[in-house]
PDB file of N, CA and C in Angstrom:
ATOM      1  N   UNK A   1     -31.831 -71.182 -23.670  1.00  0.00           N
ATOM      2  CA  UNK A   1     -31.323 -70.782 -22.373  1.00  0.00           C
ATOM      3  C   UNK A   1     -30.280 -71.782 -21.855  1.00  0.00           C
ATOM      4  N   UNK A   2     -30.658 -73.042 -22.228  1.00  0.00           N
ATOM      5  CA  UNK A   2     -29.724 -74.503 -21.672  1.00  0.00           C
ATOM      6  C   UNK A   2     -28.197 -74.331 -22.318  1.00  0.00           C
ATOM      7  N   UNK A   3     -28.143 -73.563 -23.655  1.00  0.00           N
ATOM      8  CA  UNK A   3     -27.016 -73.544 -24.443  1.00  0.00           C
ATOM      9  C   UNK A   3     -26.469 -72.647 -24.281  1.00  0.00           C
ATOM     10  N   UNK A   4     -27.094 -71.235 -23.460  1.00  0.00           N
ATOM     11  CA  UNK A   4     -26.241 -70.761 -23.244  1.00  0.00           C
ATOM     12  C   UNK A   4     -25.773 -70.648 -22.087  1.00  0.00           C
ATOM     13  N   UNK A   5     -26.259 -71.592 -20.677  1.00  0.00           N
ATOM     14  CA  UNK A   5     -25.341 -71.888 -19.337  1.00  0.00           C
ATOM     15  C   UNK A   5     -24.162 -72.456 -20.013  1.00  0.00           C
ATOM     16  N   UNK A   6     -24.762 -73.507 -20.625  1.00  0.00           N
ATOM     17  CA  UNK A   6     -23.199 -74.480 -21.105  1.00  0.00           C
ATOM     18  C   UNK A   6     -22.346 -73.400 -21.869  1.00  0.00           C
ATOM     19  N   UNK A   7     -22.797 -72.647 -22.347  1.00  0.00           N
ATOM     20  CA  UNK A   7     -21.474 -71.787 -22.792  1.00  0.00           C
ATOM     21  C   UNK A   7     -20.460 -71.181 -22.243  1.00  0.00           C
ATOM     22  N   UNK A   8     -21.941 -70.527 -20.836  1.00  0.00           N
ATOM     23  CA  UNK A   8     -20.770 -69.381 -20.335  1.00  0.00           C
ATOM     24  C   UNK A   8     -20.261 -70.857 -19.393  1.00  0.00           C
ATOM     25  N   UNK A   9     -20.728 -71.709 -18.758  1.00  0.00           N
ATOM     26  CA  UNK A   9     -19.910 -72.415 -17.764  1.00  0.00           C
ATOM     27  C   UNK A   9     -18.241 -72.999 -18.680  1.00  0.00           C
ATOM     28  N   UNK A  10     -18.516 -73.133 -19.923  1.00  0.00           N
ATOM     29  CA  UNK A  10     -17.367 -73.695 -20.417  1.00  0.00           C
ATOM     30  C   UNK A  10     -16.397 -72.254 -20.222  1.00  0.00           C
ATOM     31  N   UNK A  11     -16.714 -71.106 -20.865  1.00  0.00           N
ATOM     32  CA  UNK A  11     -16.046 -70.387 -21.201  1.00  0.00           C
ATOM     33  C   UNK A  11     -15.389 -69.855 -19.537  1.00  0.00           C
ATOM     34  N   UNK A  12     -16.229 -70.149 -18.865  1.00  0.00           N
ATOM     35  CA  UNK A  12     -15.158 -69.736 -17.242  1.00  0.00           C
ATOM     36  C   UNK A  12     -14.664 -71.071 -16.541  1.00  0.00           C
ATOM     37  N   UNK A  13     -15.035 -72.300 -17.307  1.00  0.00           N
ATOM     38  CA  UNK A  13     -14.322 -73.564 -17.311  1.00  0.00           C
ATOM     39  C   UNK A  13     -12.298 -73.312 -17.325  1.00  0.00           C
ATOM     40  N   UNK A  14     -12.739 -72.660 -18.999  1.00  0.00           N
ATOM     41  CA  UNK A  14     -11.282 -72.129 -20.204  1.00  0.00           C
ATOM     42  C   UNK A  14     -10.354 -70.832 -19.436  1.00  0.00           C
ATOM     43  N   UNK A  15     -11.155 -69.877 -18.753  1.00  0.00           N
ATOM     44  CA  UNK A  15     -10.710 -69.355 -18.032  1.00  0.00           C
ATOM     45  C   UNK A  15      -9.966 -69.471 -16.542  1.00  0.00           C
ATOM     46  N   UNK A  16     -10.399 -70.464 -16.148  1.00  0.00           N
ATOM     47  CA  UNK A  16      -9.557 -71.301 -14.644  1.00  0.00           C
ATOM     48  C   UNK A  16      -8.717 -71.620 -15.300  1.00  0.00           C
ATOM     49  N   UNK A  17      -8.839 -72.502 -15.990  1.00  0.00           N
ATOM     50  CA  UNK A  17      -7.715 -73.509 -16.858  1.00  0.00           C
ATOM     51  C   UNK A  17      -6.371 -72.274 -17.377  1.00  0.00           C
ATOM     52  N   UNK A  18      -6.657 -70.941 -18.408  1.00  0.00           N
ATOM     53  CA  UNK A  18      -6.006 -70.193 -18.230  1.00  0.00           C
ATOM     54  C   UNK A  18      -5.223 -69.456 -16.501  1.00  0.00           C
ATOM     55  N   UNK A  19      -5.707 -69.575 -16.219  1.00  0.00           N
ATOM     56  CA  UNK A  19      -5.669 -68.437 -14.516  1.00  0.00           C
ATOM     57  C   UNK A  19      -4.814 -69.519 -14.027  1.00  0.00           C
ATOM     58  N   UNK A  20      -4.964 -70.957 -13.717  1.00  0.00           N
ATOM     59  CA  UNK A  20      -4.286 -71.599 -13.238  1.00  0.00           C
ATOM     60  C   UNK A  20      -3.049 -72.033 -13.596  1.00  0.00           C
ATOM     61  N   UNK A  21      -3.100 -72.158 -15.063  1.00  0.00           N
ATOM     62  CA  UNK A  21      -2.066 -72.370 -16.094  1.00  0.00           C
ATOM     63  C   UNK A  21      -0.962 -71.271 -16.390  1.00  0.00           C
ATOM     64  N   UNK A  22      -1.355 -70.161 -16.203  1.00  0.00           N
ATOM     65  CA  UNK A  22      -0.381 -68.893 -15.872  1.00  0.00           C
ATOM     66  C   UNK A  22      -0.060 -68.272 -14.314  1.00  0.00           C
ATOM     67  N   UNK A  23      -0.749 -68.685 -13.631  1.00  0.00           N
ATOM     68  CA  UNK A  23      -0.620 -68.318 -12.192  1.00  0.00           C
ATOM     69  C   UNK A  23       1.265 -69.130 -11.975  1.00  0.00           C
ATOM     70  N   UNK A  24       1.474 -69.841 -11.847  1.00  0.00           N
ATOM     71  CA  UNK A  24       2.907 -70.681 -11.208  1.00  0.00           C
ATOM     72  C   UNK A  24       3.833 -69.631 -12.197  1.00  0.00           C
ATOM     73  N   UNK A  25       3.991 -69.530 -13.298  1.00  0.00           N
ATOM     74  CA  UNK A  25       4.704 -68.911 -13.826  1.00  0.00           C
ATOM     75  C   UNK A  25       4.939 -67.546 -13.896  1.00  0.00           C
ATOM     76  N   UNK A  26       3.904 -66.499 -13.759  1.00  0.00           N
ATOM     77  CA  UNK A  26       3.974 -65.462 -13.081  1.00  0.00           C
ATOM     78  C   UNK A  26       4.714 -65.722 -11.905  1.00  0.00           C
ATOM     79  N   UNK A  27       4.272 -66.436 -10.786  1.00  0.00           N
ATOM     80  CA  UNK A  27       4.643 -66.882  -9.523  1.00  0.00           C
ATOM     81  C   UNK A  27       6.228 -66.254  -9.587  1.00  0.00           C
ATOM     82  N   UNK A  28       6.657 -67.224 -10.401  1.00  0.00           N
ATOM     83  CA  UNK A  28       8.403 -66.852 -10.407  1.00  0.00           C
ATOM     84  C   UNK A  28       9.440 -65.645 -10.246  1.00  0.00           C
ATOM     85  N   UNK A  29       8.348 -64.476 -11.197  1.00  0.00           N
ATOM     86  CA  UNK A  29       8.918 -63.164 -10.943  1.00  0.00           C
ATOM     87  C   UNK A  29       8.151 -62.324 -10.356  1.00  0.00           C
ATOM     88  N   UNK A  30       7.067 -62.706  -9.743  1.00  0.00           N
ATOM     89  CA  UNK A  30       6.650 -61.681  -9.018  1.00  0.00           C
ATOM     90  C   UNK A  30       6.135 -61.959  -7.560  1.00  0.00           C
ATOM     91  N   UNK A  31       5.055 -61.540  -7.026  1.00  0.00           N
ATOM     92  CA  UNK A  31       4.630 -61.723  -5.483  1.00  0.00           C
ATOM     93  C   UNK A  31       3.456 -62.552  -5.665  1.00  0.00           C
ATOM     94  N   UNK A  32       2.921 -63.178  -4.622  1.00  0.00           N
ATOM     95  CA  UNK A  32       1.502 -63.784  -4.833  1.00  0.00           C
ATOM     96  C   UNK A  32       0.392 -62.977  -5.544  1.00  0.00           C
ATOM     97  N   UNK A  33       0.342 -62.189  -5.178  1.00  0.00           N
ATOM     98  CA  UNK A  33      -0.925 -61.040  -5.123  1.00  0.00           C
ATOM     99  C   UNK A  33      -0.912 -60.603  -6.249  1.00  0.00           C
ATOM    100  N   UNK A  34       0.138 -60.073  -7.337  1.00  0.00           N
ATOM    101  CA  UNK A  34       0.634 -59.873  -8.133  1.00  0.00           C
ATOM    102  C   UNK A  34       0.551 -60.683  -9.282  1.00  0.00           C
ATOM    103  N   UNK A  35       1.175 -61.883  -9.065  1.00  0.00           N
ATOM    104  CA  UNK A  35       0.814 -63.219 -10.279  1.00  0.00           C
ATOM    105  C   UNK A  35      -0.639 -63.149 -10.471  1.00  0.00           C
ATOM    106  N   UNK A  36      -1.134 -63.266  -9.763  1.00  0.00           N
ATOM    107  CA  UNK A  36      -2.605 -63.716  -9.352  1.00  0.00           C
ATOM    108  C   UNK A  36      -3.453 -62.825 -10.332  1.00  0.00           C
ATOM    109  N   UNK A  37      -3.399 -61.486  -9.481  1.00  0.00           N
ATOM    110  CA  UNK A  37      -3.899 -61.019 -10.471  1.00  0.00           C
ATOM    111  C   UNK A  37      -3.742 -60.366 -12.015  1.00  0.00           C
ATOM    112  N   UNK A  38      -2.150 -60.747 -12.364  1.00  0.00           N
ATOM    113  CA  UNK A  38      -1.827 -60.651 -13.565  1.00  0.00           C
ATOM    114  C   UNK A  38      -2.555 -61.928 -14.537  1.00  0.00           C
ATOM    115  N   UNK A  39      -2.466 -63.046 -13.426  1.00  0.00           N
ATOM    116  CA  UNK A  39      -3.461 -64.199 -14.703  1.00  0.00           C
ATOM    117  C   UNK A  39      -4.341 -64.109 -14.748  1.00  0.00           C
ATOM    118  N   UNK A  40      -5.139 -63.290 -14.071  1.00  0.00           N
ATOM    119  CA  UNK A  40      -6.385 -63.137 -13.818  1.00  0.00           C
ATOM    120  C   UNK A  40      -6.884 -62.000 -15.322  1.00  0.00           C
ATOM    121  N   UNK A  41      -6.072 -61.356 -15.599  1.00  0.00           N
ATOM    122  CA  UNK A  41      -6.063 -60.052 -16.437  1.00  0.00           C
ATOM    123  C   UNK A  41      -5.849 -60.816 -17.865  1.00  0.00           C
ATOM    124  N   UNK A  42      -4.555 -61.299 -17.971  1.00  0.00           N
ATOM    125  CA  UNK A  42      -4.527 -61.839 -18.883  1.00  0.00           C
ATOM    126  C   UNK A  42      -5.265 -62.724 -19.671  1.00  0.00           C
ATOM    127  N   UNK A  43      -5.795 -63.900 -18.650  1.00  0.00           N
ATOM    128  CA  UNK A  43      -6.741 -64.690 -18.956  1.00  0.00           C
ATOM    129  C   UNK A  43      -8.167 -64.362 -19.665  1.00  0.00           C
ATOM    130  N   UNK A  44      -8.551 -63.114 -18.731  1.00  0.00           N
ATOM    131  CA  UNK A  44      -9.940 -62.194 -19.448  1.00  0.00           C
ATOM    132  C   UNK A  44      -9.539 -61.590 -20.581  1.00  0.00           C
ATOM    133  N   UNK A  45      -8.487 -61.220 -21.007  1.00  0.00           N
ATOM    134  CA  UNK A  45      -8.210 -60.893 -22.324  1.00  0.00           C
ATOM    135  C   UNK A  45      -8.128 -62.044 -23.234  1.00  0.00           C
ATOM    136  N   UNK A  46      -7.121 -63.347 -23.094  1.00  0.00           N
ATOM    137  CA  UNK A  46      -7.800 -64.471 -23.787  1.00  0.00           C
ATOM    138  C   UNK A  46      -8.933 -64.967 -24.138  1.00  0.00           C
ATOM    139  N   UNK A  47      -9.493 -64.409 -23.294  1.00  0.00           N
ATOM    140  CA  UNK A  47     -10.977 -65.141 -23.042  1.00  0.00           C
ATOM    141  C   UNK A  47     -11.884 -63.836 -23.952  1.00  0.00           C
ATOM    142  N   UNK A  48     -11.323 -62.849 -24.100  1.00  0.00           N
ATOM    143  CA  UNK A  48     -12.277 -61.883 -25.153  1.00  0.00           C
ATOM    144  C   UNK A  48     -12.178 -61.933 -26.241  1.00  0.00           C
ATOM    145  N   UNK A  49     -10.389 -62.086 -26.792  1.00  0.00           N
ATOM    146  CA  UNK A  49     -10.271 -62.420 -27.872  1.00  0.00           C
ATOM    147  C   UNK A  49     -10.687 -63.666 -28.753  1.00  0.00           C
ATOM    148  N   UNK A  50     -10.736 -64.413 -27.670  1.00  0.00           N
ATOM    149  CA  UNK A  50     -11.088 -65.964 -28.192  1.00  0.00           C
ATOM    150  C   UNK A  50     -13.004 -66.062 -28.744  1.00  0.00           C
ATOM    151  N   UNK A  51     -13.636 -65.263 -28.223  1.00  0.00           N
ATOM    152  CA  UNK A  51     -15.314 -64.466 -28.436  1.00  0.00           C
ATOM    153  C   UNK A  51     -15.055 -64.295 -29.658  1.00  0.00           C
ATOM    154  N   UNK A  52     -14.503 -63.083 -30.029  1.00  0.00           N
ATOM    155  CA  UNK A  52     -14.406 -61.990 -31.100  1.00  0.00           C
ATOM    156  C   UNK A  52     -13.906 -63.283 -32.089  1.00  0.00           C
ATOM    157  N   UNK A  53     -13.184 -64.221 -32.003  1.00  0.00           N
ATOM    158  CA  UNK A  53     -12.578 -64.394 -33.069  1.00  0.00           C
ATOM    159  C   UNK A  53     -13.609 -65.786 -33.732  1.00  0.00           C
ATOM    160  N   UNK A  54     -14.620 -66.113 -32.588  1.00  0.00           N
ATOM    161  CA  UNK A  54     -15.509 -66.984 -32.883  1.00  0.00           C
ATOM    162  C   UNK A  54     -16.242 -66.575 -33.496  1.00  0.00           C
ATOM    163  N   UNK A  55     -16.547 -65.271 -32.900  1.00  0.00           N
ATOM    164  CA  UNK A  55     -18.037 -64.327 -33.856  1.00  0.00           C
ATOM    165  C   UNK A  55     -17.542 -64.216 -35.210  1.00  0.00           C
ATOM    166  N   UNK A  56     -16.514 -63.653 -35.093  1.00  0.00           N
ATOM    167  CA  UNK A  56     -15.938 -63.085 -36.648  1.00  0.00           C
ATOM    168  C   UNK A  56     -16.565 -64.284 -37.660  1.00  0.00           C
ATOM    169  N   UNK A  57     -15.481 -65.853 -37.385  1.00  0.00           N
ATOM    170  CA  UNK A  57     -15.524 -66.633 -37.940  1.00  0.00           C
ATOM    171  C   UNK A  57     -17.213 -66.831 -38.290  1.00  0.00           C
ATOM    172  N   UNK A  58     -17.950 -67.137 -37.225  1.00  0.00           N
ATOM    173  CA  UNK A  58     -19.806 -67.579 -37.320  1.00  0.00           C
ATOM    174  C   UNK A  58     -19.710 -66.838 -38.379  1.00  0.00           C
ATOM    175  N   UNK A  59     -19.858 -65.341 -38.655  1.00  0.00           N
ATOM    176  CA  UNK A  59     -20.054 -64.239 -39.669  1.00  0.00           C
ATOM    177  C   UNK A  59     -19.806 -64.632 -40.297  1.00  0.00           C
ATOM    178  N   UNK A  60     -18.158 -64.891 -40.587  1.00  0.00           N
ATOM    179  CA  UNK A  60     -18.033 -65.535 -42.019  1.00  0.00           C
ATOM    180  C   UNK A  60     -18.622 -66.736 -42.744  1.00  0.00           C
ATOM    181  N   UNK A  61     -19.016 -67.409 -41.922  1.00  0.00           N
ATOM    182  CA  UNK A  61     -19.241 -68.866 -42.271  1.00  0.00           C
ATOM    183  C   UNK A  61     -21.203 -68.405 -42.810  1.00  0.00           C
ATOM    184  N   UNK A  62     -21.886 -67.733 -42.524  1.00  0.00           N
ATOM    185  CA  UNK A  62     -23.135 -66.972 -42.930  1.00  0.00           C
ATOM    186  C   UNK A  62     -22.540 -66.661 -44.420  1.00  0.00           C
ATOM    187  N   UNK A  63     -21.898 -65.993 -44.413  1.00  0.00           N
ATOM    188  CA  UNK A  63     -21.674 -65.492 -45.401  1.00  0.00           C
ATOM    189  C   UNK A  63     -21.229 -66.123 -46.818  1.00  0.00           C
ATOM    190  N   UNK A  64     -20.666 -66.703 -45.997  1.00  0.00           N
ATOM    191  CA  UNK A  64     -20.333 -67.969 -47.410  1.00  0.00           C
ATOM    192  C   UNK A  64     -21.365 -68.866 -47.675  1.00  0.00           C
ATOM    193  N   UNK A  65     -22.270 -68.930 -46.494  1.00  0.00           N
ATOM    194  CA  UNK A  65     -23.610 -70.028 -47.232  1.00  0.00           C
ATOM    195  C   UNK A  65     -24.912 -69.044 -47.384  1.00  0.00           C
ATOM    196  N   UNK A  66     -24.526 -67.279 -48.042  1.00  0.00           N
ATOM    197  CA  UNK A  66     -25.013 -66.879 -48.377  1.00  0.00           C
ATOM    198  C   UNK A  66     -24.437 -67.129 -49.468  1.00  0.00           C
ATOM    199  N   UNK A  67     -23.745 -67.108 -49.905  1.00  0.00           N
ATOM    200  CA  UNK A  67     -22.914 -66.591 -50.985  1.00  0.00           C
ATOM    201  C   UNK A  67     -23.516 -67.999 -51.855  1.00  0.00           C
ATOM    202  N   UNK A  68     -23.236 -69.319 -51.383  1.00  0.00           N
ATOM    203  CA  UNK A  68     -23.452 -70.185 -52.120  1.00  0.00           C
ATOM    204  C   UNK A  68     -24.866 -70.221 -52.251  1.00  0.00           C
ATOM    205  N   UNK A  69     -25.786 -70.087 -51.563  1.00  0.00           N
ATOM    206  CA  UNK A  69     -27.270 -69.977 -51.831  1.00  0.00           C
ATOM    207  C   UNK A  69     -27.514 -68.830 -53.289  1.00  0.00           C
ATOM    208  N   UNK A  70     -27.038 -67.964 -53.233  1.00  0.00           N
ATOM    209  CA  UNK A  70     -26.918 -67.162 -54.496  1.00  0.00           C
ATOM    210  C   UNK A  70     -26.697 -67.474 -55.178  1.00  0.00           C
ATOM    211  N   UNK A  71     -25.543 -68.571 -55.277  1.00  0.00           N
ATOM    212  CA  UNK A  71     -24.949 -69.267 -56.718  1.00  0.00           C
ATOM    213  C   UNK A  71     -25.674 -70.038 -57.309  1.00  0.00           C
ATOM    214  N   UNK A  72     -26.623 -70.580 -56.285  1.00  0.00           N
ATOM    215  CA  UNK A  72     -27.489 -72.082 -56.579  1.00  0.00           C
ATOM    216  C   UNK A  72     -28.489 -71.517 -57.914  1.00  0.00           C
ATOM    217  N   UNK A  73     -28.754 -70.540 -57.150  1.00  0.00           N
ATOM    218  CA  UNK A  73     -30.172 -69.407 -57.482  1.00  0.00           C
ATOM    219  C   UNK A  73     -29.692 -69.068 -59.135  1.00  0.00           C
ATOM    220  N   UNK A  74     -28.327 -68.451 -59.116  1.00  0.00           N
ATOM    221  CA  UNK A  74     -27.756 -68.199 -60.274  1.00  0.00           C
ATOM    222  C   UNK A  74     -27.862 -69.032 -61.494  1.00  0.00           C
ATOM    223  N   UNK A  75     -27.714 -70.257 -61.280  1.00  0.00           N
ATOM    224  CA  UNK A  75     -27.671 -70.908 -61.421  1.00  0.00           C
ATOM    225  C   UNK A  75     -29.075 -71.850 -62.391  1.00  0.00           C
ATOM    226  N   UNK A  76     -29.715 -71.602 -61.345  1.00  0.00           N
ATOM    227  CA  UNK A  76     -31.040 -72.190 -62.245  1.00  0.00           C
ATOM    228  C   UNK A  76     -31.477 -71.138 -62.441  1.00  0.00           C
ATOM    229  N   UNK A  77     -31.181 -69.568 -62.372  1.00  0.00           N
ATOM    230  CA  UNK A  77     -32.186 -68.495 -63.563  1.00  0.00           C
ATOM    231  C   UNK A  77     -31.705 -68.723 -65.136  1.00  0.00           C
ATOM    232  N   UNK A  78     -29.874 -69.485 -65.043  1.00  0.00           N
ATOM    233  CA  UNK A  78     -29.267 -69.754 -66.310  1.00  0.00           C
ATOM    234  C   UNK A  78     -30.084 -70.854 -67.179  1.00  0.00           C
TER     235      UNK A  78
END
């Protein structure tokens, strides 16, 4: 439960940090209200893709120390 506060608090940590970090620059071409909530949009899409691409990876990384557990196995039936 402890690991996963610290997760989500980081992950809406990464998300200010986005929101704030794109907010001034929006700023430039558009209205307050507007920037705002364009970084706001954007940011939650960073912030989904950046999930997905962790999970993917975890998956893979299973998979390959499946893969090598098989080999081991292979290995000494030889």
């Amino acid at each position: 439960m402890a690991q996963k506060m610290i997760y989500f608090s980081f992950m809406f940590g990464v998300w200010l940090v986005y929101v704030w970090s794109m907010f001034p620059i929006f700023l430039l071409f558009m209205s307050l209200g507007q920037s705002l909530h364009l970084a706001m949009i954007v940011a939650s899409v960073l912030i989904f893709l950046f999930i997905i691409v962790q999970r993917t990876f975890r998956g893979l990384h299973l998979i390959n120390q499946l893969q090598k557990i098989f080999e081991r196995k292979g290995r000494l039936l030889n």
